[in-house]
C-alpha atoms as a PDB file:
ATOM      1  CA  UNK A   1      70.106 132.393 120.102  1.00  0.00           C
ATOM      2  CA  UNK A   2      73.291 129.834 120.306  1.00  0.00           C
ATOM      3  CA  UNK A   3      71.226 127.060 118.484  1.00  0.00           C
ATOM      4  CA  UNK A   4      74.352 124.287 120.544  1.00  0.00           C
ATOM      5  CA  UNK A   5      73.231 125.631 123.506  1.00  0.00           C
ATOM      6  CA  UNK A   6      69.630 125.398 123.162  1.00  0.00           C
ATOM      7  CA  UNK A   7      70.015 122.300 121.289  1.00  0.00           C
ATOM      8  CA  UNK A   8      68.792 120.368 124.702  1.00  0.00           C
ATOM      9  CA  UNK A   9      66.252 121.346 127.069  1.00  0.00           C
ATOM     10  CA  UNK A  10      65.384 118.907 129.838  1.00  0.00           C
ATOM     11  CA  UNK A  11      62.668 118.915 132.293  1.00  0.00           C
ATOM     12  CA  UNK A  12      62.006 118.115 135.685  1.00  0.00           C
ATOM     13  CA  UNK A  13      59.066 118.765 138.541  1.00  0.00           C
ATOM     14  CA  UNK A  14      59.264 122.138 138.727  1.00  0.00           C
ATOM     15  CA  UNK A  15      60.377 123.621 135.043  1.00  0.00           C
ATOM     16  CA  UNK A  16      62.770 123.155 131.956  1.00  0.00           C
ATOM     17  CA  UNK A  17      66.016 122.976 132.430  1.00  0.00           C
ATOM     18  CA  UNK A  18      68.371 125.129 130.560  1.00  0.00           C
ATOM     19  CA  UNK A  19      71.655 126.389 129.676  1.00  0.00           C
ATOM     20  CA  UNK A  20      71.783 129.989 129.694  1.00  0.00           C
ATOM     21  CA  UNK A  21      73.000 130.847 126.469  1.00  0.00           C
ATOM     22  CA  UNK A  22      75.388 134.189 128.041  1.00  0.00           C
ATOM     23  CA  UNK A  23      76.777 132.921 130.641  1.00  0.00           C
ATOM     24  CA  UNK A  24      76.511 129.286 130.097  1.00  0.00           C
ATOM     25  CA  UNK A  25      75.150 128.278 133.438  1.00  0.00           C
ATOM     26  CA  UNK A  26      72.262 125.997 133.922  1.00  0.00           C
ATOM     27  CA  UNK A  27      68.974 127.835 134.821  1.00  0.00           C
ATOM     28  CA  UNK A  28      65.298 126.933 135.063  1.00  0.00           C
ATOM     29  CA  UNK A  29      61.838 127.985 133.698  1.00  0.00           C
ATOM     30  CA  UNK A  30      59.279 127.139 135.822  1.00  0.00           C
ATOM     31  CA  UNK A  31      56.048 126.045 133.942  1.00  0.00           C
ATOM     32  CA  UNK A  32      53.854 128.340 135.137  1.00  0.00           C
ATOM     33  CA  UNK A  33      55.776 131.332 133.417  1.00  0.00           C
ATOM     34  CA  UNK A  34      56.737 129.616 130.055  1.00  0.00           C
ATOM     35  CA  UNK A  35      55.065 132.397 127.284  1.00  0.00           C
ATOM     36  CA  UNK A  36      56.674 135.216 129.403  1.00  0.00           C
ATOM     37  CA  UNK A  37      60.208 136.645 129.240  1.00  0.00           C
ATOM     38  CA  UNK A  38      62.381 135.325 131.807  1.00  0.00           C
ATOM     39  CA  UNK A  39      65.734 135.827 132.485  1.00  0.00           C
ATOM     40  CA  UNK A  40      68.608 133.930 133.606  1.00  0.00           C
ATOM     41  CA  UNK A  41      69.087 133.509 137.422  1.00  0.00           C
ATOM     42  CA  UNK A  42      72.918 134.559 137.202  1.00  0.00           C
ATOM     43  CA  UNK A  43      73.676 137.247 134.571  1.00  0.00           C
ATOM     44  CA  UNK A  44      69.924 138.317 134.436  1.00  0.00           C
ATOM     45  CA  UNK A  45      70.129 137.957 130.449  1.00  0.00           C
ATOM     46  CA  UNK A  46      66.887 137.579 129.126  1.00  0.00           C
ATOM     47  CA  UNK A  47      66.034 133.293 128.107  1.00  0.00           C
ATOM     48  CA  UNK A  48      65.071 132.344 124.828  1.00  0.00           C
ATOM     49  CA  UNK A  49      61.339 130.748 124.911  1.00  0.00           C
ATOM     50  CA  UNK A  50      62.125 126.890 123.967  1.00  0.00           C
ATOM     51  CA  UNK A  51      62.578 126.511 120.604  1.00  0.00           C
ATOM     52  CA  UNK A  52      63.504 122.953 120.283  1.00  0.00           C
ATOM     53  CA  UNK A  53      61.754 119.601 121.499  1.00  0.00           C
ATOM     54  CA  UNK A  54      61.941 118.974 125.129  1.00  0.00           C
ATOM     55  CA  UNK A  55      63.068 115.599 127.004  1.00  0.00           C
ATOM     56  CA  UNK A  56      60.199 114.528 129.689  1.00  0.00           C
ATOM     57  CA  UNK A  57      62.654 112.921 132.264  1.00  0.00           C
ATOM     58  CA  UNK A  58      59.864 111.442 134.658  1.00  0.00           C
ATOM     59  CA  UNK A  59      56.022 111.236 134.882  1.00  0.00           C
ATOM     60  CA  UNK A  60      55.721 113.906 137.778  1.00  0.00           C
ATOM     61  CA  UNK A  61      58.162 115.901 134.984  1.00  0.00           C
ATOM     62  CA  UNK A  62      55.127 115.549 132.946  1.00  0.00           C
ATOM     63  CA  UNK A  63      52.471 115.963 134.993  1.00  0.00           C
ATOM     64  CA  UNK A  64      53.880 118.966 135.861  1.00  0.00           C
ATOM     65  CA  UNK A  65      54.362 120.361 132.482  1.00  0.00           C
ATOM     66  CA  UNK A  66      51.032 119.851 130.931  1.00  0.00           C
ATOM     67  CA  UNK A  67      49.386 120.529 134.326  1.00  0.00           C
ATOM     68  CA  UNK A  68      50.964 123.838 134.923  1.00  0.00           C
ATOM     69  CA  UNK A  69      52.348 125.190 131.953  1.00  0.00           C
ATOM     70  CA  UNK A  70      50.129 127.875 130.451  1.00  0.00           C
ATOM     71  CA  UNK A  71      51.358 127.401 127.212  1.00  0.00           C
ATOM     72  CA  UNK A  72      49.606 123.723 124.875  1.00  0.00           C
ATOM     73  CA  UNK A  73      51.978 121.026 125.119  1.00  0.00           C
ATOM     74  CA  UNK A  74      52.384 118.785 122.128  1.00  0.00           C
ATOM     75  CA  UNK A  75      53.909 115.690 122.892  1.00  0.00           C
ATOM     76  CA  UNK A  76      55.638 112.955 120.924  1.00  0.00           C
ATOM     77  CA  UNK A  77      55.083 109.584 122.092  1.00  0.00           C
ATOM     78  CA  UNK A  78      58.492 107.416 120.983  1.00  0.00           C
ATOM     79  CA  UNK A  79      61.359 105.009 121.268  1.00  0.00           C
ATOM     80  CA  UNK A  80      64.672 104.803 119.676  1.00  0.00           C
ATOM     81  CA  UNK A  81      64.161 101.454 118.415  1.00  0.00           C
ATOM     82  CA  UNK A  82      61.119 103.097 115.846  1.00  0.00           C
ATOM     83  CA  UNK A  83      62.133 103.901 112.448  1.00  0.00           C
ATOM     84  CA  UNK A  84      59.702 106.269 111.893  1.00  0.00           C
ATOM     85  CA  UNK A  85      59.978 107.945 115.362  1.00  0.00           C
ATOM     86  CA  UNK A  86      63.376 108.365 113.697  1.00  0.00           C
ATOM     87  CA  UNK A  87      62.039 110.186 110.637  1.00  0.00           C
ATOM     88  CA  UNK A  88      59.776 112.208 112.668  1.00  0.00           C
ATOM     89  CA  UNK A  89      62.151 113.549 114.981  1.00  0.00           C
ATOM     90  CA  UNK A  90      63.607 116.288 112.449  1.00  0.00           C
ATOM     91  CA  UNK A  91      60.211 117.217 111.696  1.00  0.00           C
ATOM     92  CA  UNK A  92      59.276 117.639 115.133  1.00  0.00           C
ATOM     93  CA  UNK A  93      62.386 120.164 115.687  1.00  0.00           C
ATOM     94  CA  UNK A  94      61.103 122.554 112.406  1.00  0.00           C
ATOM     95  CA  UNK A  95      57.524 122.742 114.511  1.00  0.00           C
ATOM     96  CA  UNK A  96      59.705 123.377 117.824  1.00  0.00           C
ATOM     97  CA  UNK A  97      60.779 126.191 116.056  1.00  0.00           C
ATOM     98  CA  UNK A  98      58.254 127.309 114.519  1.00  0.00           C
ATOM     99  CA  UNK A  99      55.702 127.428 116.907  1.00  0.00           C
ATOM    100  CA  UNK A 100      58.064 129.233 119.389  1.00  0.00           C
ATOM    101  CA  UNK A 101      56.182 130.755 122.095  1.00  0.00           C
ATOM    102  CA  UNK A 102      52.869 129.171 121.131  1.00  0.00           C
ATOM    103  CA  UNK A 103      53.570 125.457 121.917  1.00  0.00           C
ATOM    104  CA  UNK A 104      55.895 123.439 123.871  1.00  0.00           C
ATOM    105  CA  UNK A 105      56.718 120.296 122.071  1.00  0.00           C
ATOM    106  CA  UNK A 106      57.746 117.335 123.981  1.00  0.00           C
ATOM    107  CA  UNK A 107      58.968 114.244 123.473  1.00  0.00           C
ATOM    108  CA  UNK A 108      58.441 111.160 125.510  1.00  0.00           C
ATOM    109  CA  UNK A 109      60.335 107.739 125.290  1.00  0.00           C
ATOM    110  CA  UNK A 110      58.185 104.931 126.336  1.00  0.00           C
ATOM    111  CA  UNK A 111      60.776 102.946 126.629  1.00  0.00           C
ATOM    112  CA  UNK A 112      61.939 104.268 129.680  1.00  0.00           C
ATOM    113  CA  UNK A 113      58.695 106.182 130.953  1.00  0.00           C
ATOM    114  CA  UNK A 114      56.244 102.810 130.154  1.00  0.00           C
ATOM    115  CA  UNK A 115      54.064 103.863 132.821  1.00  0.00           C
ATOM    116  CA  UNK A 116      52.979 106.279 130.630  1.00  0.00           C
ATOM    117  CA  UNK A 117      52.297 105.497 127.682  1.00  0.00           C
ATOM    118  CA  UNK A 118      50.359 102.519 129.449  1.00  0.00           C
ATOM    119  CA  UNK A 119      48.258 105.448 131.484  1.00  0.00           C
ATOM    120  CA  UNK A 120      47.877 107.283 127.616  1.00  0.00           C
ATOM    121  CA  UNK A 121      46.959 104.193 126.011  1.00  0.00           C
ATOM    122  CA  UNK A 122      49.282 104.395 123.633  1.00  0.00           C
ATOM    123  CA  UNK A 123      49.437 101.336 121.131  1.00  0.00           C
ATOM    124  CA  UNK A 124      51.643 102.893 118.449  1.00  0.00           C
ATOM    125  CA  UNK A 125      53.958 104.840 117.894  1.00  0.00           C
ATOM    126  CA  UNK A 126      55.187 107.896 116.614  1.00  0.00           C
ATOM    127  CA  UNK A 127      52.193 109.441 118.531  1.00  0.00           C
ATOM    128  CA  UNK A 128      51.455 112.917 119.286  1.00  0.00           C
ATOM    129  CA  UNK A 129      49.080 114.156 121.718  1.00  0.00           C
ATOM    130  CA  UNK A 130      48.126 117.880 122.237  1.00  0.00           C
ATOM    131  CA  UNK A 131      47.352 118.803 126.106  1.00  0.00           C
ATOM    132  CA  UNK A 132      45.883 121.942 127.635  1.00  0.00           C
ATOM    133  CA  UNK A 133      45.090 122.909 130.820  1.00  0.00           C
ATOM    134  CA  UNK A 134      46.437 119.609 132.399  1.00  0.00           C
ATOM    135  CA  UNK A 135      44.212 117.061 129.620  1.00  0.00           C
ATOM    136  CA  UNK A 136      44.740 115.778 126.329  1.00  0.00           C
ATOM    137  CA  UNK A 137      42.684 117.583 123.734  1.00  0.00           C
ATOM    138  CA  UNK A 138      43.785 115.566 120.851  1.00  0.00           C
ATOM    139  CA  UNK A 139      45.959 112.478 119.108  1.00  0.00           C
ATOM    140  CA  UNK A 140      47.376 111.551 115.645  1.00  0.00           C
ATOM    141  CA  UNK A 141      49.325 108.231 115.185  1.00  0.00           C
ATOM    142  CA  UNK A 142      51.764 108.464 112.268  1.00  0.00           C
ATOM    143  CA  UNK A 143      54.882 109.832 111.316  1.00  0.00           C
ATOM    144  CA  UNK A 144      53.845 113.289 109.283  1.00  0.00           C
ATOM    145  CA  UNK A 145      55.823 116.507 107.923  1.00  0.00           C
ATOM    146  CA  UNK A 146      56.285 119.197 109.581  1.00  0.00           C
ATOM    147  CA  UNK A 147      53.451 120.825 107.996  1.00  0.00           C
ATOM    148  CA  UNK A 148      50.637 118.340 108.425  1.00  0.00           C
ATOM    149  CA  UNK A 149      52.272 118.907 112.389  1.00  0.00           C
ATOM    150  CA  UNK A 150      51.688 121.783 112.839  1.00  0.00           C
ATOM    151  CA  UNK A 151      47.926 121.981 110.845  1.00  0.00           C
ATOM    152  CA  UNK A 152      47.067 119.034 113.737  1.00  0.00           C
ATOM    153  CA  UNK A 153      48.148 121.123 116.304  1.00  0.00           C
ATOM    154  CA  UNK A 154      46.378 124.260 115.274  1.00  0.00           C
ATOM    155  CA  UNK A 155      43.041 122.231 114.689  1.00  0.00           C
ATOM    156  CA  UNK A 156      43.301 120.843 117.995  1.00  0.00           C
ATOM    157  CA  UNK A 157      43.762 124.401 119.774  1.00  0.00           C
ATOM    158  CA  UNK A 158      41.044 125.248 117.547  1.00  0.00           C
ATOM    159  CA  UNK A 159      38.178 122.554 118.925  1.00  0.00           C
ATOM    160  CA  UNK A 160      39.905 122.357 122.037  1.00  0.00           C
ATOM    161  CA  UNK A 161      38.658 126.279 122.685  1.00  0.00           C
ATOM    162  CA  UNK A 162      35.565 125.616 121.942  1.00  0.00           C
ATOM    163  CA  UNK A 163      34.709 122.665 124.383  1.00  0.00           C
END
């Protein structure tokens, strides 16, 4: 995978958007098929499952996402005024990766999606949220490593199969 390419991964209403990383041409994946190989809607090469945070661009953008996709969603609430939305960013991108075609991690500025984070309650930030099957299953405020990440995101997947 050409880690430039895939470096940025935006979303919209219907899927993520994408630059193929053959051809170079912007292609989409809608939710509903993220977890499944897809392949590029030009050269038919075969996509690389998002390994890197993705931008929410809108609130039907994420709506969409954590409504459709069939893959858990963890999201990071943040704004690029917060230092340690700052320090959690890089951490965020080692999860990304490492949770590959388990999780889709977003990230959400509520700065300039307020509606939002007003609708999530959210009264601090860095916060992540886990969501499944269109509602959120679980929260942590905090900036944490990578590690204590991804050990939030597994309990949550955890008790949220259970309920």
């Amino acid at each position: 995978m050409n880690a430039t390419v895939m470096s940025h991964i935006e979303s919209d209403e219907r899927g993520l958007l994408l630059v193929c990383p053959n051809c170079g041409k912007r292609t989409r994946m809608n939710y509903e098929h993220l977890g499944r190989t897809l392949r590029c809607g030009h050269c038919h090469t075969a996509l690389p499952m998002a390994a890197t945070p993705v931008d929410i661009s809108s609130e039907a953008a994420f709506d969409a996402l954590t409504t459709r996709s069939p893959l858990p969603i963890l999201c990071d609430f943040w704004a690029p005024w917060c230092g340690p939305c700052k320090m959690v960013a890089p951490e965020l991108e080692k999860v990304a990766e490492q949770l590959t075609g388990q999780v889709i991690v977003a990230k959400l500025n509520t700065e300039e999606l307020p509606s939002l984070a007003q609708r999530f309650q959210v009264s601090a930030i860095p916060l992540m949220a886990v969501f499944h099957g269109g509602r959120e299953i679980a929260r942590k405020p905090g900036a944490i490593p990578a590690p204590a990440i991804r050990q939030f995101v597994e309990q949550a997947l955890k008790s949220g199969a259970n309920k």
